[in-house]
PDB file of N, CA and C in Angstrom:
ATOM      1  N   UNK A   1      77.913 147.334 122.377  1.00  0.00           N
ATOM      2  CA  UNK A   1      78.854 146.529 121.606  1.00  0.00           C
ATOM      3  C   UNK A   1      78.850 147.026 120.166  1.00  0.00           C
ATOM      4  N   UNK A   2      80.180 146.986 119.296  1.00  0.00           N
ATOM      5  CA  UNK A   2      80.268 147.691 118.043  1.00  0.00           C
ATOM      6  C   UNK A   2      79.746 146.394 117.319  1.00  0.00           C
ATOM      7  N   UNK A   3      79.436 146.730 116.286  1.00  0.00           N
ATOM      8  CA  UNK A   3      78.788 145.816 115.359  1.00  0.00           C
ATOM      9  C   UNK A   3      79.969 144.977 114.800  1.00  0.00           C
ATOM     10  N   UNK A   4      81.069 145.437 114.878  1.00  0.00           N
ATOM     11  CA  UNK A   4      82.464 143.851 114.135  1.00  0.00           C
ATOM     12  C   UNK A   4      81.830 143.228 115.432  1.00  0.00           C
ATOM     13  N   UNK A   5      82.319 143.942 116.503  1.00  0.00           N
ATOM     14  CA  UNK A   5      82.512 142.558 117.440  1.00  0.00           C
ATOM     15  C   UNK A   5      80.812 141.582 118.112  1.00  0.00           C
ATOM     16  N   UNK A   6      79.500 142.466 117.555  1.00  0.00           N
ATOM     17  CA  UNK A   6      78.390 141.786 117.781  1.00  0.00           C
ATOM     18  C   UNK A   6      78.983 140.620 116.737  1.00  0.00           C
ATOM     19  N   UNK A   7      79.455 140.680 115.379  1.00  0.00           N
ATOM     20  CA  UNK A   7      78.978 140.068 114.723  1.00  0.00           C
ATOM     21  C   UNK A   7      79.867 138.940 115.041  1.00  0.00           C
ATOM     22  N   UNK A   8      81.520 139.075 115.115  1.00  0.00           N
ATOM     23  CA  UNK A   8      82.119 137.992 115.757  1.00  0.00           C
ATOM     24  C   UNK A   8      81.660 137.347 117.221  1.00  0.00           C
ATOM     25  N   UNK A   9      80.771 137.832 117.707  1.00  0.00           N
ATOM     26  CA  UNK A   9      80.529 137.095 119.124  1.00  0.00           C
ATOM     27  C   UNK A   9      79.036 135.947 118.599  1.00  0.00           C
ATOM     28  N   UNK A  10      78.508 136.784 117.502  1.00  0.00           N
ATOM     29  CA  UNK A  10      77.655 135.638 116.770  1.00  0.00           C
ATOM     30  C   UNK A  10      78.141 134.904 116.293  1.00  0.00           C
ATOM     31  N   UNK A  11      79.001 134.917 115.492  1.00  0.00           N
ATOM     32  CA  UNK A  11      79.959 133.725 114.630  1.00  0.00           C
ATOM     33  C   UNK A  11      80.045 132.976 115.371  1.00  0.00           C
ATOM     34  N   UNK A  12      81.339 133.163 116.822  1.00  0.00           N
ATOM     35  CA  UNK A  12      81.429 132.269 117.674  1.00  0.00           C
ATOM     36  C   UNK A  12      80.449 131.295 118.483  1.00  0.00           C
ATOM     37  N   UNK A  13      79.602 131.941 118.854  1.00  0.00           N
ATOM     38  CA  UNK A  13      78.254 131.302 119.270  1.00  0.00           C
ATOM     39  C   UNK A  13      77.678 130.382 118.887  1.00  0.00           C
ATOM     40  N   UNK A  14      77.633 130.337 116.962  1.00  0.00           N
ATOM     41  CA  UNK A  14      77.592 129.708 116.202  1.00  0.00           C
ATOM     42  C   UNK A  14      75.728 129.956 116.023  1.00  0.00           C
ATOM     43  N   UNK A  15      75.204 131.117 115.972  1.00  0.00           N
ATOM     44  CA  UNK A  15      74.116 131.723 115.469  1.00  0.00           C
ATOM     45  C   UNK A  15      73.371 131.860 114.494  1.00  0.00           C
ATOM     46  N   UNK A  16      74.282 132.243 113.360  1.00  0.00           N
ATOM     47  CA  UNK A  16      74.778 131.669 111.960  1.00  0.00           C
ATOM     48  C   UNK A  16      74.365 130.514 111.644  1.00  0.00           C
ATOM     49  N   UNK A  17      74.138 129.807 112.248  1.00  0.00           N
ATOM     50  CA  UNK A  17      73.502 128.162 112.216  1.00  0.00           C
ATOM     51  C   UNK A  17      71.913 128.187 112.850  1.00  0.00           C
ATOM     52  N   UNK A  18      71.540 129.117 113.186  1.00  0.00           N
ATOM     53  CA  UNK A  18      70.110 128.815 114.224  1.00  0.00           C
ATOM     54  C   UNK A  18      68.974 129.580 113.591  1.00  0.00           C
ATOM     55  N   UNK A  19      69.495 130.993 113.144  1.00  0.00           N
ATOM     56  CA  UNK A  19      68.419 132.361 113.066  1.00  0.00           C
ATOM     57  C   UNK A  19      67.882 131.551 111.732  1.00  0.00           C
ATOM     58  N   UNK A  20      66.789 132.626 111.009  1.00  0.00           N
ATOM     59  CA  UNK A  20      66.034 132.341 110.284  1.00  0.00           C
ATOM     60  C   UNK A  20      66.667 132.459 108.969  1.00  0.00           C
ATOM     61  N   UNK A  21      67.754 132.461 108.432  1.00  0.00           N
ATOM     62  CA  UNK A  21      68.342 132.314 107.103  1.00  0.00           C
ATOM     63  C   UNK A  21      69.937 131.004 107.136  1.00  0.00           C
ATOM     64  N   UNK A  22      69.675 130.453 108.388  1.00  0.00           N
ATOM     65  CA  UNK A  22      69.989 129.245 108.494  1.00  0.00           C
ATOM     66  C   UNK A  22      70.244 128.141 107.113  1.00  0.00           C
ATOM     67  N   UNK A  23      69.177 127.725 106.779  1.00  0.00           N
ATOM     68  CA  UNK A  23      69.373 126.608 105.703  1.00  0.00           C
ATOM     69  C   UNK A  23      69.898 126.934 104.212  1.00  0.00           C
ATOM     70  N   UNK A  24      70.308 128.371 104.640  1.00  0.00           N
ATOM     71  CA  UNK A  24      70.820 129.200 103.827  1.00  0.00           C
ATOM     72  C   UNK A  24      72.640 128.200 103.814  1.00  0.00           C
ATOM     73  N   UNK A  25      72.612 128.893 104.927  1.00  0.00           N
ATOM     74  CA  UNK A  25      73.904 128.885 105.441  1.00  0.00           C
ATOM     75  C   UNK A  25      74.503 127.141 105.356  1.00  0.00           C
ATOM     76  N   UNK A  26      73.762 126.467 105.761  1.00  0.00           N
ATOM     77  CA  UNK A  26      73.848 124.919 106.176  1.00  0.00           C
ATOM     78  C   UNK A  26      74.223 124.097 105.018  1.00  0.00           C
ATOM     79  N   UNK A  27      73.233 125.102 103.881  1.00  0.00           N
ATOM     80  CA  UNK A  27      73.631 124.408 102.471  1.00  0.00           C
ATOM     81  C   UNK A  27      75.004 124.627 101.948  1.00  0.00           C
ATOM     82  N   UNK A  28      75.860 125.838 101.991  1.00  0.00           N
ATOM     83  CA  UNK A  28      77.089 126.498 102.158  1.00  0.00           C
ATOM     84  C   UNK A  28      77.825 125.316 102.405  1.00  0.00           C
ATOM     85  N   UNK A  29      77.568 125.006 104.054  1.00  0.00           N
ATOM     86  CA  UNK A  29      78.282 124.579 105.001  1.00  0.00           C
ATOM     87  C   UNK A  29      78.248 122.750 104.532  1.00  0.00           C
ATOM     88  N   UNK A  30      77.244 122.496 104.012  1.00  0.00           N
ATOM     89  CA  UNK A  30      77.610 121.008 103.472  1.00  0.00           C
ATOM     90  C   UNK A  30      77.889 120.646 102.280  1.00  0.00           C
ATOM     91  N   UNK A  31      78.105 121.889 101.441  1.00  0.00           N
ATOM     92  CA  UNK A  31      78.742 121.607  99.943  1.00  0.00           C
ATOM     93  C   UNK A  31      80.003 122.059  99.923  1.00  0.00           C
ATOM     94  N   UNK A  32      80.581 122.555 100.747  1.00  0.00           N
ATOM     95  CA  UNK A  32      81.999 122.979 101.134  1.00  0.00           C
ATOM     96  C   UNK A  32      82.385 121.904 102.159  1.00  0.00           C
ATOM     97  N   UNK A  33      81.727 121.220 103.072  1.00  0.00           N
ATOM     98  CA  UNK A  33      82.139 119.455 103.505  1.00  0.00           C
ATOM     99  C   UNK A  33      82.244 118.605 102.499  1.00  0.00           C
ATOM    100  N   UNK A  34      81.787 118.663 101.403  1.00  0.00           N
ATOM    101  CA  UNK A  34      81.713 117.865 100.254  1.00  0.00           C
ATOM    102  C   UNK A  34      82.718 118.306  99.435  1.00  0.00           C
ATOM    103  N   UNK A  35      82.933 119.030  99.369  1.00  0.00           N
ATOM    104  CA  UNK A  35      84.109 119.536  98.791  1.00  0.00           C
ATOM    105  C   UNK A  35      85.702 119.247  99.288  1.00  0.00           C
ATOM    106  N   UNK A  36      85.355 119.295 100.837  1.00  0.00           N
ATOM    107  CA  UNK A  36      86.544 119.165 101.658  1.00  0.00           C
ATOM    108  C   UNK A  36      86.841 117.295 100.898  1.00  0.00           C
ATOM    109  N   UNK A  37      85.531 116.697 101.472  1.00  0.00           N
ATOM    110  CA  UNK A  37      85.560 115.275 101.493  1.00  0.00           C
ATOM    111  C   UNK A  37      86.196 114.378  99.815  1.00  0.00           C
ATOM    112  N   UNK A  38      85.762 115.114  99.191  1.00  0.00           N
ATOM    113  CA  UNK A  38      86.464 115.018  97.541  1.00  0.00           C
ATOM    114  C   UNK A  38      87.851 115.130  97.357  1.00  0.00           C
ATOM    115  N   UNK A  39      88.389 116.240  97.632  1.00  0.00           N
ATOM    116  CA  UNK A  39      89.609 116.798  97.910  1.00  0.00           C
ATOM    117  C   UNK A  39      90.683 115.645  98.776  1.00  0.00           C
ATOM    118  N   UNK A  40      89.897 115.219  99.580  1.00  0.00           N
ATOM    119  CA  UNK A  40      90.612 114.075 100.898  1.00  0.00           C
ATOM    120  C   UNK A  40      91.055 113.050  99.803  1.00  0.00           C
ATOM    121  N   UNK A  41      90.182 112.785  99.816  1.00  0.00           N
ATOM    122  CA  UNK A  41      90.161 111.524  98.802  1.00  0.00           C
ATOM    123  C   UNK A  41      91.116 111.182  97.953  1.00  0.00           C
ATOM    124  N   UNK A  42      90.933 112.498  96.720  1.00  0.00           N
ATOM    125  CA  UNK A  42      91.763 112.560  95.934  1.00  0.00           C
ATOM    126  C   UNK A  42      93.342 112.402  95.984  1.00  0.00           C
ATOM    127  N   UNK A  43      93.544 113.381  96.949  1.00  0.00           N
ATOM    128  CA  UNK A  43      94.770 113.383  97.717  1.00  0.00           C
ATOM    129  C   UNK A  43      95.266 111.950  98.233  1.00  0.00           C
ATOM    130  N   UNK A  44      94.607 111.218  98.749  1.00  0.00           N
ATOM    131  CA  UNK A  44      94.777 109.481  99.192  1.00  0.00           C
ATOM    132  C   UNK A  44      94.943 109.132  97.696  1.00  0.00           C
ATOM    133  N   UNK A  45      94.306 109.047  96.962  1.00  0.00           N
ATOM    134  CA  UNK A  45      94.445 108.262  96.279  1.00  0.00           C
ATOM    135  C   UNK A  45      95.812 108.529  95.141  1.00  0.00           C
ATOM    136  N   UNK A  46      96.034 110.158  95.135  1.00  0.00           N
ATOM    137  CA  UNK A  46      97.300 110.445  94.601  1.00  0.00           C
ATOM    138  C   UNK A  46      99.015 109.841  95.446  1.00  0.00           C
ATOM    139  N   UNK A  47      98.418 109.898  96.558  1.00  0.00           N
ATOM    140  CA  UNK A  47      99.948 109.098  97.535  1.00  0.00           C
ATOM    141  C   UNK A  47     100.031 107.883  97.208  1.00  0.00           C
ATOM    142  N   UNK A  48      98.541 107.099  97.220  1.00  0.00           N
ATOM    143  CA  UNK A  48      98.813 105.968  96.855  1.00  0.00           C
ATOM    144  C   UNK A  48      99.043 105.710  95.561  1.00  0.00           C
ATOM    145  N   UNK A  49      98.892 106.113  94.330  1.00  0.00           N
ATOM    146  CA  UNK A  49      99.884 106.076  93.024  1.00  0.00           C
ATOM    147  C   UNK A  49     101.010 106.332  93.017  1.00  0.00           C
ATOM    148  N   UNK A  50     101.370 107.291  93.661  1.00  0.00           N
ATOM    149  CA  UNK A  50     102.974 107.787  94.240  1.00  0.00           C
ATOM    150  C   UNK A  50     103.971 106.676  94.705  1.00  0.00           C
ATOM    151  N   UNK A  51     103.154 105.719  95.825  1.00  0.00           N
ATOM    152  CA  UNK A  51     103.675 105.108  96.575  1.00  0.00           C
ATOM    153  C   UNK A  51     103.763 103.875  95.456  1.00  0.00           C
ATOM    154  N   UNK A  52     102.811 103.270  94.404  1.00  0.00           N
ATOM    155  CA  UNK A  52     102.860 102.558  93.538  1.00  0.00           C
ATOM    156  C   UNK A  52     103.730 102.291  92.692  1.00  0.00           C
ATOM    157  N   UNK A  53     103.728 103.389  91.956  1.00  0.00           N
ATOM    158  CA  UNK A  53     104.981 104.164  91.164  1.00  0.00           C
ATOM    159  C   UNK A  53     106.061 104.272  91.853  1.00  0.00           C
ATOM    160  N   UNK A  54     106.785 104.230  92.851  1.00  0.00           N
ATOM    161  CA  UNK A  54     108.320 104.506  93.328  1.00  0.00           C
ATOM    162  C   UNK A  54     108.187 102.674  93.875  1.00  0.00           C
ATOM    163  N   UNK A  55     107.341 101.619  94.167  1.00  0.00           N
ATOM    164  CA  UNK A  55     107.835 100.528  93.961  1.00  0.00           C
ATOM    165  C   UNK A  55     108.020  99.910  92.527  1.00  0.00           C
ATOM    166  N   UNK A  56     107.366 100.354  91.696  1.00  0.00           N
ATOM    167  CA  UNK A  56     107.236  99.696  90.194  1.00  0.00           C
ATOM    168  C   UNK A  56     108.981 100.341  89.571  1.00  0.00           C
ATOM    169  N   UNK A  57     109.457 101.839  90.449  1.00  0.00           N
ATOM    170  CA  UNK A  57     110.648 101.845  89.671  1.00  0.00           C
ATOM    171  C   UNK A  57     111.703 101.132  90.488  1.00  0.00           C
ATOM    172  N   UNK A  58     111.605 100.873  91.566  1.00  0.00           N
ATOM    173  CA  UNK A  58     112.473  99.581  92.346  1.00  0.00           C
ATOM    174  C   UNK A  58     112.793  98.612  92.221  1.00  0.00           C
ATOM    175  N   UNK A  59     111.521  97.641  91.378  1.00  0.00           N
ATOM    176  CA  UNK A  59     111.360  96.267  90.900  1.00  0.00           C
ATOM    177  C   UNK A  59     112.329  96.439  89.262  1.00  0.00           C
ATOM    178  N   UNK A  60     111.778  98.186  88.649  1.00  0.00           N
ATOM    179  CA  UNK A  60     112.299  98.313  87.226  1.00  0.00           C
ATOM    180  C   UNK A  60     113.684  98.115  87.320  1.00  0.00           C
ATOM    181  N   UNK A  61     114.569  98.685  88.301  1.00  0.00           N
ATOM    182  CA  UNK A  61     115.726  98.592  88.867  1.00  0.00           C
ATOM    183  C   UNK A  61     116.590  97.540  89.264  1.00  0.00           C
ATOM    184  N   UNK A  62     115.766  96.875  90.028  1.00  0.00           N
ATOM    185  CA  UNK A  62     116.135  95.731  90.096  1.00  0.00           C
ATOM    186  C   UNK A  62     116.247  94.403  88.769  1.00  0.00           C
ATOM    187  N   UNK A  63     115.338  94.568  88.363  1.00  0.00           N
ATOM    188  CA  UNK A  63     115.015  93.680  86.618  1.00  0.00           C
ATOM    189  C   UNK A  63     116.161  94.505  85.808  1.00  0.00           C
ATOM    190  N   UNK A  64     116.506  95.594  86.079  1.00  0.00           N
ATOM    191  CA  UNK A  64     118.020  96.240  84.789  1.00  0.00           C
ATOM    192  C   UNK A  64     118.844  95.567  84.858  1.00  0.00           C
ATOM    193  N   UNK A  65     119.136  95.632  86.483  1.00  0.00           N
ATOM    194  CA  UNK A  65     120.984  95.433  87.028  1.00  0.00           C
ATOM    195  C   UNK A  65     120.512  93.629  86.535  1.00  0.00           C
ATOM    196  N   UNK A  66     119.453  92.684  87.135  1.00  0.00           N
ATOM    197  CA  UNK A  66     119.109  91.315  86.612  1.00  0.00           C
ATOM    198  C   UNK A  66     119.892  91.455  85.283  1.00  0.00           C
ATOM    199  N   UNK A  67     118.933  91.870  84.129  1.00  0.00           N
ATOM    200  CA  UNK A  67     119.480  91.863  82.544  1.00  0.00           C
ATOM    201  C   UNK A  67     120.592  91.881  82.773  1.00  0.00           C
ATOM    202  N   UNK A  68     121.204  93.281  83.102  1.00  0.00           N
ATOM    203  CA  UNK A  68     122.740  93.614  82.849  1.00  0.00           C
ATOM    204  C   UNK A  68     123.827  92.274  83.273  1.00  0.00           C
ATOM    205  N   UNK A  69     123.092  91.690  84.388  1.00  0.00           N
ATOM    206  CA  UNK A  69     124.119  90.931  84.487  1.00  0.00           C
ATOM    207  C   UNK A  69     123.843  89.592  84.051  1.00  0.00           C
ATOM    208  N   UNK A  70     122.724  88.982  83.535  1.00  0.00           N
ATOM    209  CA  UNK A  70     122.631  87.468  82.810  1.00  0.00           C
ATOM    210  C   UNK A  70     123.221  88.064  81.533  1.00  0.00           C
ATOM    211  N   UNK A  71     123.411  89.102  80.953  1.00  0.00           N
ATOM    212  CA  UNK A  71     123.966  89.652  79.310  1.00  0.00           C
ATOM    213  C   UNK A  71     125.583  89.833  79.666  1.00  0.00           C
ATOM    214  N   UNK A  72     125.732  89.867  80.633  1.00  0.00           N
ATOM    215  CA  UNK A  72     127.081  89.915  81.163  1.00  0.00           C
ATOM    216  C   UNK A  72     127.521  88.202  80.889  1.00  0.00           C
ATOM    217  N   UNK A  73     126.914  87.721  81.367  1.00  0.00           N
ATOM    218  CA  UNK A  73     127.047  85.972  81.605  1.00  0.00           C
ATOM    219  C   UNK A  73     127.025  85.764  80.097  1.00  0.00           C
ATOM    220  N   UNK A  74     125.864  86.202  79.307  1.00  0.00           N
ATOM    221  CA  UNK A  74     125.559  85.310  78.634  1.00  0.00           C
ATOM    222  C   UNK A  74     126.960  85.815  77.310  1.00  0.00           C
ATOM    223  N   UNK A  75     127.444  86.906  77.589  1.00  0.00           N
ATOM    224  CA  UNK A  75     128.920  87.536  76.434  1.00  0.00           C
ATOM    225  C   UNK A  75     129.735  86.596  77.012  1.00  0.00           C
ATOM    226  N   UNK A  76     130.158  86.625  78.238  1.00  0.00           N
ATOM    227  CA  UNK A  76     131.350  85.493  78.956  1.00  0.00           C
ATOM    228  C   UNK A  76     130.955  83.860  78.280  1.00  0.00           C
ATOM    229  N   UNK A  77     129.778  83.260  78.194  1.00  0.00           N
ATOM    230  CA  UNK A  77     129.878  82.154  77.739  1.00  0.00           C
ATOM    231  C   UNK A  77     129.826  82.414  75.875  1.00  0.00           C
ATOM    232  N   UNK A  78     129.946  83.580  75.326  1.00  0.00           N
ATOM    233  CA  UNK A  78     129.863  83.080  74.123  1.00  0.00           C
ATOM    234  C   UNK A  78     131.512  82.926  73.447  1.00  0.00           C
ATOM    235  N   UNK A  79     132.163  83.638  74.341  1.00  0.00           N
ATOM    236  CA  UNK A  79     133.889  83.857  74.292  1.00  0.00           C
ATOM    237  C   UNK A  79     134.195  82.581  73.248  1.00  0.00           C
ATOM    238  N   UNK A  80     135.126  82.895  72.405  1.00  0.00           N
ATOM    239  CA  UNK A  80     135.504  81.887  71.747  1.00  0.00           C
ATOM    240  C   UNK A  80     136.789  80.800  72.809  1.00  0.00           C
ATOM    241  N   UNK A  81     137.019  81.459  73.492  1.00  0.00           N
ATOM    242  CA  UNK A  81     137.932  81.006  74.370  1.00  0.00           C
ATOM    243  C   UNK A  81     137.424  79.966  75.588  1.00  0.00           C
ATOM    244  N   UNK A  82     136.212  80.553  75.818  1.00  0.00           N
ATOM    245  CA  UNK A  82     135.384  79.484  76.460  1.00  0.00           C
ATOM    246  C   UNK A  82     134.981  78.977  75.574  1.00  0.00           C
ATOM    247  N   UNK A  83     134.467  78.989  74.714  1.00  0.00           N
ATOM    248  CA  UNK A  83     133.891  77.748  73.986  1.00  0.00           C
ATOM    249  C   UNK A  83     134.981  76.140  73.578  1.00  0.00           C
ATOM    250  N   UNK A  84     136.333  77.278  73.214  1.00  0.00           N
ATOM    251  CA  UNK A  84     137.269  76.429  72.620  1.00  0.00           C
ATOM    252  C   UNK A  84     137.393  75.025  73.951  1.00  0.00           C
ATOM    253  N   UNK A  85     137.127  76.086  75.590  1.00  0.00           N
ATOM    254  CA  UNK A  85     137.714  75.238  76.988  1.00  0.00           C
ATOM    255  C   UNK A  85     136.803  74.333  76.743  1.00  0.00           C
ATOM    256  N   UNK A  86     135.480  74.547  76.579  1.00  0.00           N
ATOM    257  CA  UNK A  86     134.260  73.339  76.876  1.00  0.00           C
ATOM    258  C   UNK A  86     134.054  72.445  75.766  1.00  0.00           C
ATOM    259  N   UNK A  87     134.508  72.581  74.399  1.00  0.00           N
ATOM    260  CA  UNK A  87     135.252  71.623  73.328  1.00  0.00           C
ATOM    261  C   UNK A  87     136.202  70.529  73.410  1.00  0.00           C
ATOM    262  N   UNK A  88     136.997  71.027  74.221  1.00  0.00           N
ATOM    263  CA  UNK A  88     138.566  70.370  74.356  1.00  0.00           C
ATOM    264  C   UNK A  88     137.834  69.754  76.136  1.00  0.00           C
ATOM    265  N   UNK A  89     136.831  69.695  76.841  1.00  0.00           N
ATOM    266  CA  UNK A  89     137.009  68.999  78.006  1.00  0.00           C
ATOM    267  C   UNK A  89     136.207  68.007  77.439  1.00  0.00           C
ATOM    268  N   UNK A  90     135.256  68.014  76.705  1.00  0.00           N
ATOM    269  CA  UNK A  90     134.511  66.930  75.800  1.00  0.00           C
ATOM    270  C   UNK A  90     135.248  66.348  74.553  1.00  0.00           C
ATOM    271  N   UNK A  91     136.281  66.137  74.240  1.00  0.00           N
ATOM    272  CA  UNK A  91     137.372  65.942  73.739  1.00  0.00           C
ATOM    273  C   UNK A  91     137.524  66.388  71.726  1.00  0.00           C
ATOM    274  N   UNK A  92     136.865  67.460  71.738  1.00  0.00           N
ATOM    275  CA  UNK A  92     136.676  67.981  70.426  1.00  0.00           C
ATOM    276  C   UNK A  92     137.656  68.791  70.874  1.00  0.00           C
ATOM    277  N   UNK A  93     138.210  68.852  69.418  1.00  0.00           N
ATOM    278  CA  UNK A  93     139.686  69.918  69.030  1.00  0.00           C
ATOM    279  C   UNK A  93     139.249  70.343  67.457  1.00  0.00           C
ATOM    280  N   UNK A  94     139.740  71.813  67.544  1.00  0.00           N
ATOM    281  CA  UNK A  94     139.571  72.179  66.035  1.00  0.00           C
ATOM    282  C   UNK A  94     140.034  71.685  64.824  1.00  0.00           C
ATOM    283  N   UNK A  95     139.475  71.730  63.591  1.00  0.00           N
ATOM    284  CA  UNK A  95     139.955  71.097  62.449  1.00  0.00           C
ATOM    285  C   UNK A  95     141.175  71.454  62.086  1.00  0.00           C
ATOM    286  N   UNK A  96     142.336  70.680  61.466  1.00  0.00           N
ATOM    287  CA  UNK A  96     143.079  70.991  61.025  1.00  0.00           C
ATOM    288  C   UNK A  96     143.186  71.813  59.269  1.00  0.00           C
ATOM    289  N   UNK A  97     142.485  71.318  58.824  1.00  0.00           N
ATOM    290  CA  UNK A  97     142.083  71.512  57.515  1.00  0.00           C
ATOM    291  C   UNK A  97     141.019  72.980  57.280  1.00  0.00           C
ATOM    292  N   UNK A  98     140.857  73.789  56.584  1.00  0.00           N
ATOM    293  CA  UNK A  98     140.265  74.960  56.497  1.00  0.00           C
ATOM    294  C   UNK A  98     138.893  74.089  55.931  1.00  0.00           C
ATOM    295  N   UNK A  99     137.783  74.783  56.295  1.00  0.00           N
ATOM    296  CA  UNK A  99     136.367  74.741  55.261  1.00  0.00           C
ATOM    297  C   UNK A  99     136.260  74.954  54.554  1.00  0.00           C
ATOM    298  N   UNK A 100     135.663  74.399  53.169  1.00  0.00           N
ATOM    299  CA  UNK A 100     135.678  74.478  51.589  1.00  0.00           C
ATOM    300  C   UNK A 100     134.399  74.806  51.607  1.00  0.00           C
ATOM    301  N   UNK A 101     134.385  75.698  50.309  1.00  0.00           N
ATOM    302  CA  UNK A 101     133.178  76.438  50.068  1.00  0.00           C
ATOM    303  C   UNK A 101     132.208  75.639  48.850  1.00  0.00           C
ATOM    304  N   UNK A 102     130.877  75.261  49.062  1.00  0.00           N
ATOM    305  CA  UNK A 102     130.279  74.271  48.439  1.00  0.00           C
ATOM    306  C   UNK A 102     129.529  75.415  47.311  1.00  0.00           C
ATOM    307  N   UNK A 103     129.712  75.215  46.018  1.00  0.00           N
ATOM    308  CA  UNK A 103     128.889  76.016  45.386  1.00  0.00           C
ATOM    309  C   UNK A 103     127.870  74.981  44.564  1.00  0.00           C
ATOM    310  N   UNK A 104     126.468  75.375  44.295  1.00  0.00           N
ATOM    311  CA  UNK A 104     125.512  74.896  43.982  1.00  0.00           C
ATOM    312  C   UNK A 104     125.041  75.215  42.853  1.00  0.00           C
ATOM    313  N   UNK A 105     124.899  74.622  41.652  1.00  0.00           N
ATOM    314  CA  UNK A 105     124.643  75.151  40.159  1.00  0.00           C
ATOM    315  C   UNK A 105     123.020  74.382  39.807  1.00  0.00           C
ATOM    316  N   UNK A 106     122.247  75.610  39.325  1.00  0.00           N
ATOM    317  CA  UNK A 106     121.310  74.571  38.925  1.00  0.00           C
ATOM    318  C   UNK A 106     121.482  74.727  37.474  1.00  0.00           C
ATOM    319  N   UNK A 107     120.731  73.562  37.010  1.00  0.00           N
ATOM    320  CA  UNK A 107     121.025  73.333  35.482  1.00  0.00           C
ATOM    321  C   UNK A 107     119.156  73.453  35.206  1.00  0.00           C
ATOM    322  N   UNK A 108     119.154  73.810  33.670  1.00  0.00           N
ATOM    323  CA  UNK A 108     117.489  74.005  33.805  1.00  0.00           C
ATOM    324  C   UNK A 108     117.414  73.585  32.139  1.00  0.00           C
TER     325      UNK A 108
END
């Protein structure tokens, strides 16, 4: 047998794990699981901000078009035209007479 393929028929075997430079190898093999296991994680926990963030801009969305439309309401009730309607159903009508301007003098 050529020596690539001794050495892949050891790999497979999983030999690499047994002979005498083993805990060599094992240490490799569980700081690169630890590594994997970090990585996992991280990744979870980045979807789940993701997933956080695209409801927080849904709710933001929803709370705009809200504003937009109580500011919608709230221009329609300031109309002088509505105001004048809800005056005149409570039986106030505008002055006939203009407002006089009060000026205030102090004397010292």
């Amino acid at each position: 047998m050529s020596k690539v393929k001794k050495g892949v028929y050891d790999f497979l075997r999983g030999s690499f794990l047994t002979d005498e430079s083993a805990f060599k190898n094992w240490r490799i093999i569980i700081f690169v699981v630890i590594l994997l296991l970090v990585m996992i994680s991280s990744a979870h926990r980045a979807d789940k901000k993701v997933i956080t963030i695209s409801e927080l801009n849904k709710k933001k969305r929803e709370l705009r078009a809200e504003y937009v439309d109580t500011g919608t309401i709230l221009m329609r009730m300031k109309m002088e035209s509505n105001i004048r309607a809800k005056a005149k159903e409570r039986g106030l009508k505008p002055s006939l007479t203009p407002p006089k301007k009060i000026k205030v003098t102090i004397k010292q």
